[in-house]
N, C-alpha and C. Protein backbone atom coordinates (compact mmCIF):
# COMPACT_ATOMS: atom_id res chain seq x y z
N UNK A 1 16.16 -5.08 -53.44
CA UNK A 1 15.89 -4.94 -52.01
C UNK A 1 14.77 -3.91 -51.85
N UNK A 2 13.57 -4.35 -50.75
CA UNK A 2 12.40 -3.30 -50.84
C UNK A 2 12.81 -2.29 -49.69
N UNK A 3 12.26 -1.55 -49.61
CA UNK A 3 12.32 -0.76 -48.70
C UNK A 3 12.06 -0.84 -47.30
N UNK A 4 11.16 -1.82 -47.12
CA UNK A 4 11.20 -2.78 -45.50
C UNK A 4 12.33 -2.84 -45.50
N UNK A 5 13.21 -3.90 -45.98
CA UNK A 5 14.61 -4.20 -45.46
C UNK A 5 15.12 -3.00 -45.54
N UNK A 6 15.24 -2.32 -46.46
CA UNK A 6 16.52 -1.00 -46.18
C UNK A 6 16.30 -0.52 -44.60
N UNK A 7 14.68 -0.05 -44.50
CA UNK A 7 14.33 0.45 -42.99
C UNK A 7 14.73 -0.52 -41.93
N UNK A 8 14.94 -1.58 -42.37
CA UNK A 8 15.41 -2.37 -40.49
C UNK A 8 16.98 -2.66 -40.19
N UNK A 9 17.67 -2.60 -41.77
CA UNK A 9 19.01 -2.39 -41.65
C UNK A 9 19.62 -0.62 -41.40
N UNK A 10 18.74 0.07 -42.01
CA UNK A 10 19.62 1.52 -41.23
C UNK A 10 18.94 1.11 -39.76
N UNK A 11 17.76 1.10 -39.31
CA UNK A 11 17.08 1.56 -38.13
C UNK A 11 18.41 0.53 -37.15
N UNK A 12 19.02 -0.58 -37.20
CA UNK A 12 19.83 -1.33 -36.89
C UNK A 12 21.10 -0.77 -37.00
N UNK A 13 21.88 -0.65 -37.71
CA UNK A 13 22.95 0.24 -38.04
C UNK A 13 23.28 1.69 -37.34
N UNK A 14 21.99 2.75 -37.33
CA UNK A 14 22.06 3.67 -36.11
C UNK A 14 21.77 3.44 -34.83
N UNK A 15 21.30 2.07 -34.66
CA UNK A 15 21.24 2.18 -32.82
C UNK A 15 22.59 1.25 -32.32
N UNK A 16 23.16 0.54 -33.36
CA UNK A 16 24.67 -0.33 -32.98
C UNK A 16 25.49 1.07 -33.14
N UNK A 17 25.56 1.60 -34.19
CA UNK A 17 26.51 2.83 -33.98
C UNK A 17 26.69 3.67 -32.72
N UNK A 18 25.15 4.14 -32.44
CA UNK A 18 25.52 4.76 -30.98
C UNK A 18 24.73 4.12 -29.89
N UNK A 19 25.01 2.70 -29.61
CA UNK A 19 24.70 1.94 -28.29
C UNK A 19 26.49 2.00 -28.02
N UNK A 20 27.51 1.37 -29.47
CA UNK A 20 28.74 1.00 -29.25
C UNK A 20 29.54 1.54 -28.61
N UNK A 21 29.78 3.04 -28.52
CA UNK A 21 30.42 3.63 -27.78
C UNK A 21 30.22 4.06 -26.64
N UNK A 22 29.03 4.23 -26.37
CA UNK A 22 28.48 4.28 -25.23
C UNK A 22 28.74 3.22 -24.30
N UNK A 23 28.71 1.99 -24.75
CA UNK A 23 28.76 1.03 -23.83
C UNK A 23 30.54 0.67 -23.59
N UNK A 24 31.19 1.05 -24.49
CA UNK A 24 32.55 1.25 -23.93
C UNK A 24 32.97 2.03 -22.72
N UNK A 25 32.71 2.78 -23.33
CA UNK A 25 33.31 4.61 -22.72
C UNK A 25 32.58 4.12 -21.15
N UNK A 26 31.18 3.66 -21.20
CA UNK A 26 30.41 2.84 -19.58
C UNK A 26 31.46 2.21 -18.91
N UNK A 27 31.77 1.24 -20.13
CA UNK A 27 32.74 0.27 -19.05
C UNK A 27 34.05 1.03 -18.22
N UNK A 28 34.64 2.16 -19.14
CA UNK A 28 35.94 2.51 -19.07
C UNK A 28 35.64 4.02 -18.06
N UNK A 29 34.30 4.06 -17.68
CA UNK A 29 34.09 4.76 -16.34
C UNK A 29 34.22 3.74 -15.31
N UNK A 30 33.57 2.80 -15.54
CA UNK A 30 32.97 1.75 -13.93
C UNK A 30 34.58 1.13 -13.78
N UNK A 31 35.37 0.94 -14.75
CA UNK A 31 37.02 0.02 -14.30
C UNK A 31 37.59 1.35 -13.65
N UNK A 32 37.53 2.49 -14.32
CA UNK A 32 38.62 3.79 -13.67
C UNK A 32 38.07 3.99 -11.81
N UNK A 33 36.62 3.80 -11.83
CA UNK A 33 36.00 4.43 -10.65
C UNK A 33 36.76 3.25 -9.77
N UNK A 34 36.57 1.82 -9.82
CA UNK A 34 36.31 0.63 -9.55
C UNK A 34 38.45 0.66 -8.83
N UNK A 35 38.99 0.76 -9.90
CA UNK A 35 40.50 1.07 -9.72
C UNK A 35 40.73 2.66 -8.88
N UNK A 36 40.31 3.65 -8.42
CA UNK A 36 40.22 4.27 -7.60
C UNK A 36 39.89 3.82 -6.23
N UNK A 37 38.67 3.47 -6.67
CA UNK A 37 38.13 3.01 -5.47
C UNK A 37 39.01 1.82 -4.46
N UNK A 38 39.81 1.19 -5.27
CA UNK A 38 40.27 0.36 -4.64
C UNK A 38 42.26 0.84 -4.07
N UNK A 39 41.97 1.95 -4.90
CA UNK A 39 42.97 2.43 -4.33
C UNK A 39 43.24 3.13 -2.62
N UNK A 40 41.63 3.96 -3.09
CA UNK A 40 41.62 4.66 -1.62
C UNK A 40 40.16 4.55 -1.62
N UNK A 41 40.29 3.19 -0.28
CA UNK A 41 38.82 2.91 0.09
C UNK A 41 37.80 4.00 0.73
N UNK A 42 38.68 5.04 1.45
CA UNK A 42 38.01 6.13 2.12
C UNK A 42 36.94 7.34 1.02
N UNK A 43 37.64 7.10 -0.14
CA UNK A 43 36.91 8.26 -1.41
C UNK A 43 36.11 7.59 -2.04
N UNK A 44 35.92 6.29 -1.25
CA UNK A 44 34.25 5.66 -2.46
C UNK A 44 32.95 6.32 -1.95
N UNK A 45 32.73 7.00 -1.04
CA UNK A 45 31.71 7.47 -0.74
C UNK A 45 31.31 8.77 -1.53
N UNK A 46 32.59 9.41 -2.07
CA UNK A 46 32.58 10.64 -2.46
C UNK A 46 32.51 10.31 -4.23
N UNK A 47 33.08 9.29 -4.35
CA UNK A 47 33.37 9.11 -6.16
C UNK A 47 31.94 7.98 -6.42
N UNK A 48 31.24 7.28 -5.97
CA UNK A 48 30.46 6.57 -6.19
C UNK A 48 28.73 7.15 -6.34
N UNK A 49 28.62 8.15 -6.30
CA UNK A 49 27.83 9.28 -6.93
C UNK A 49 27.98 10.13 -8.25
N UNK A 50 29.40 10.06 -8.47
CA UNK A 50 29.77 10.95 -9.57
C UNK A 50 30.11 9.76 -10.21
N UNK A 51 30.32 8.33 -9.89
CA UNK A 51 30.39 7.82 -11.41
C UNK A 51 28.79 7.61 -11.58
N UNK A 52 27.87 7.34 -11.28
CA UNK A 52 26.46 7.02 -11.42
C UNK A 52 26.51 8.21 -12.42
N UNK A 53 26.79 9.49 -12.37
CA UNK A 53 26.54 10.25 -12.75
C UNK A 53 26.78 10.66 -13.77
N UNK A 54 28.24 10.60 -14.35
CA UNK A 54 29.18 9.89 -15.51
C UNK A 54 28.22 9.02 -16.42
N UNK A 55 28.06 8.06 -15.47
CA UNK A 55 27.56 6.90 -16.57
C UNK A 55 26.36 7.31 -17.03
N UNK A 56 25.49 7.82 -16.74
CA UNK A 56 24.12 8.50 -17.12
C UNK A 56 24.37 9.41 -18.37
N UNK A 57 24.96 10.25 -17.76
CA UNK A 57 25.43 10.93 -19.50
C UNK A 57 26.36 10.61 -20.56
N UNK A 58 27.19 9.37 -20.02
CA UNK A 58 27.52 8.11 -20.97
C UNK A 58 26.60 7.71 -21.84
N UNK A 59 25.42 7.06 -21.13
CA UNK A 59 24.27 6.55 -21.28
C UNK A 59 23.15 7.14 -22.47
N UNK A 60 22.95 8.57 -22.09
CA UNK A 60 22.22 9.32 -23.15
C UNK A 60 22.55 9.32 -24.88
N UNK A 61 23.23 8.66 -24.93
CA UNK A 61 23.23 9.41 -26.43
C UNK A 61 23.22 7.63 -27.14
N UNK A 62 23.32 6.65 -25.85
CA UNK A 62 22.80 5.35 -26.40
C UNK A 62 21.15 5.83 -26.46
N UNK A 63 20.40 5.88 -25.05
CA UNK A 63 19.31 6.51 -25.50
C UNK A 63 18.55 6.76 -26.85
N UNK A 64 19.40 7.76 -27.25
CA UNK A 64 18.97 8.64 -28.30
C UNK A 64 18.99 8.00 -29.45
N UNK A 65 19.68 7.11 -29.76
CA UNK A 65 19.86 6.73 -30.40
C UNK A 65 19.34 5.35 -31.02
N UNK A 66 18.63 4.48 -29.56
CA UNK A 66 17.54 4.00 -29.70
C UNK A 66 16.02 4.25 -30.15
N UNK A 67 16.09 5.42 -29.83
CA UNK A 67 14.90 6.23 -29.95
C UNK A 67 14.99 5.93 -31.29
N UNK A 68 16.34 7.09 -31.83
CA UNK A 68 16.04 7.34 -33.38
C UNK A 68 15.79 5.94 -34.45
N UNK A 69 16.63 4.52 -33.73
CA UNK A 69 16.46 3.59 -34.29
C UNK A 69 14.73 3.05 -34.38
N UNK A 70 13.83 3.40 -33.21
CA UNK A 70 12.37 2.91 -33.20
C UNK A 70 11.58 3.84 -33.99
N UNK A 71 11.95 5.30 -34.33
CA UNK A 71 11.49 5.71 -35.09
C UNK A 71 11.62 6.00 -37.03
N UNK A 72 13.00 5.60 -36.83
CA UNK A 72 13.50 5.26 -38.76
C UNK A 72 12.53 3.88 -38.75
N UNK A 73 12.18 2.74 -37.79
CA UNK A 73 11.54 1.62 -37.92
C UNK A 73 9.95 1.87 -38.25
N UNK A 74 9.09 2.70 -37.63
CA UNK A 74 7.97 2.88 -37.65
C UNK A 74 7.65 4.26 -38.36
N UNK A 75 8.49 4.91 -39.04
CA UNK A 75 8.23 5.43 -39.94
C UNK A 75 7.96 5.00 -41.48
C-alpha cells in the first residue's frame, strides 16, 4: 500500500470519527429541545435560541475535524 492510500484512509477515518458524534449528540439536542418544546409551548421562545446555540458547539469539533481531515489530505 503507497502512501496516497494510507493519506485518504486516515484523512477519512479522522473526519468519520469526529463528524460521528457530533452528529448524534446534534440530534439528541434538537429531540430533547423539540420534546420540551412540545411540552410547554410558552418556553419555545426562550429555549429555541439556546438550542441553536448548543448545537453550534455540538457542531465545532465536527468542524475541526474536517479541517484536520483536508489537511492530513493535502499534506
Amino acid at each position: 500500500m503507497d502512501l496516497e492510500a494510507i493519506k485518504y484512509i486516515v484523512a477519512g477515518v479522522t473526519v468519520m470519527l469526529g463528524i460521528m458524534p457530533s452528529a448524534i449528540f446534534e440530534g439528541k439536542i434538537g429531540v430533547a429541545a423539540m420534546e420540551a418544546m412540545g411540552r410547554n409551548p410558552s418556553a419555545g421562545a426562550e429555549m429555541f435560541p439556546r438550542m441553536i446555540v448548543a448545537m453550534a458547539i455540538t457542531e465545532s469539533p465536527a468542524i475541526f475535524a474536517f479541517v484536520m481531515g483536508i489537511i492530513i489530505l493535502f499534506s
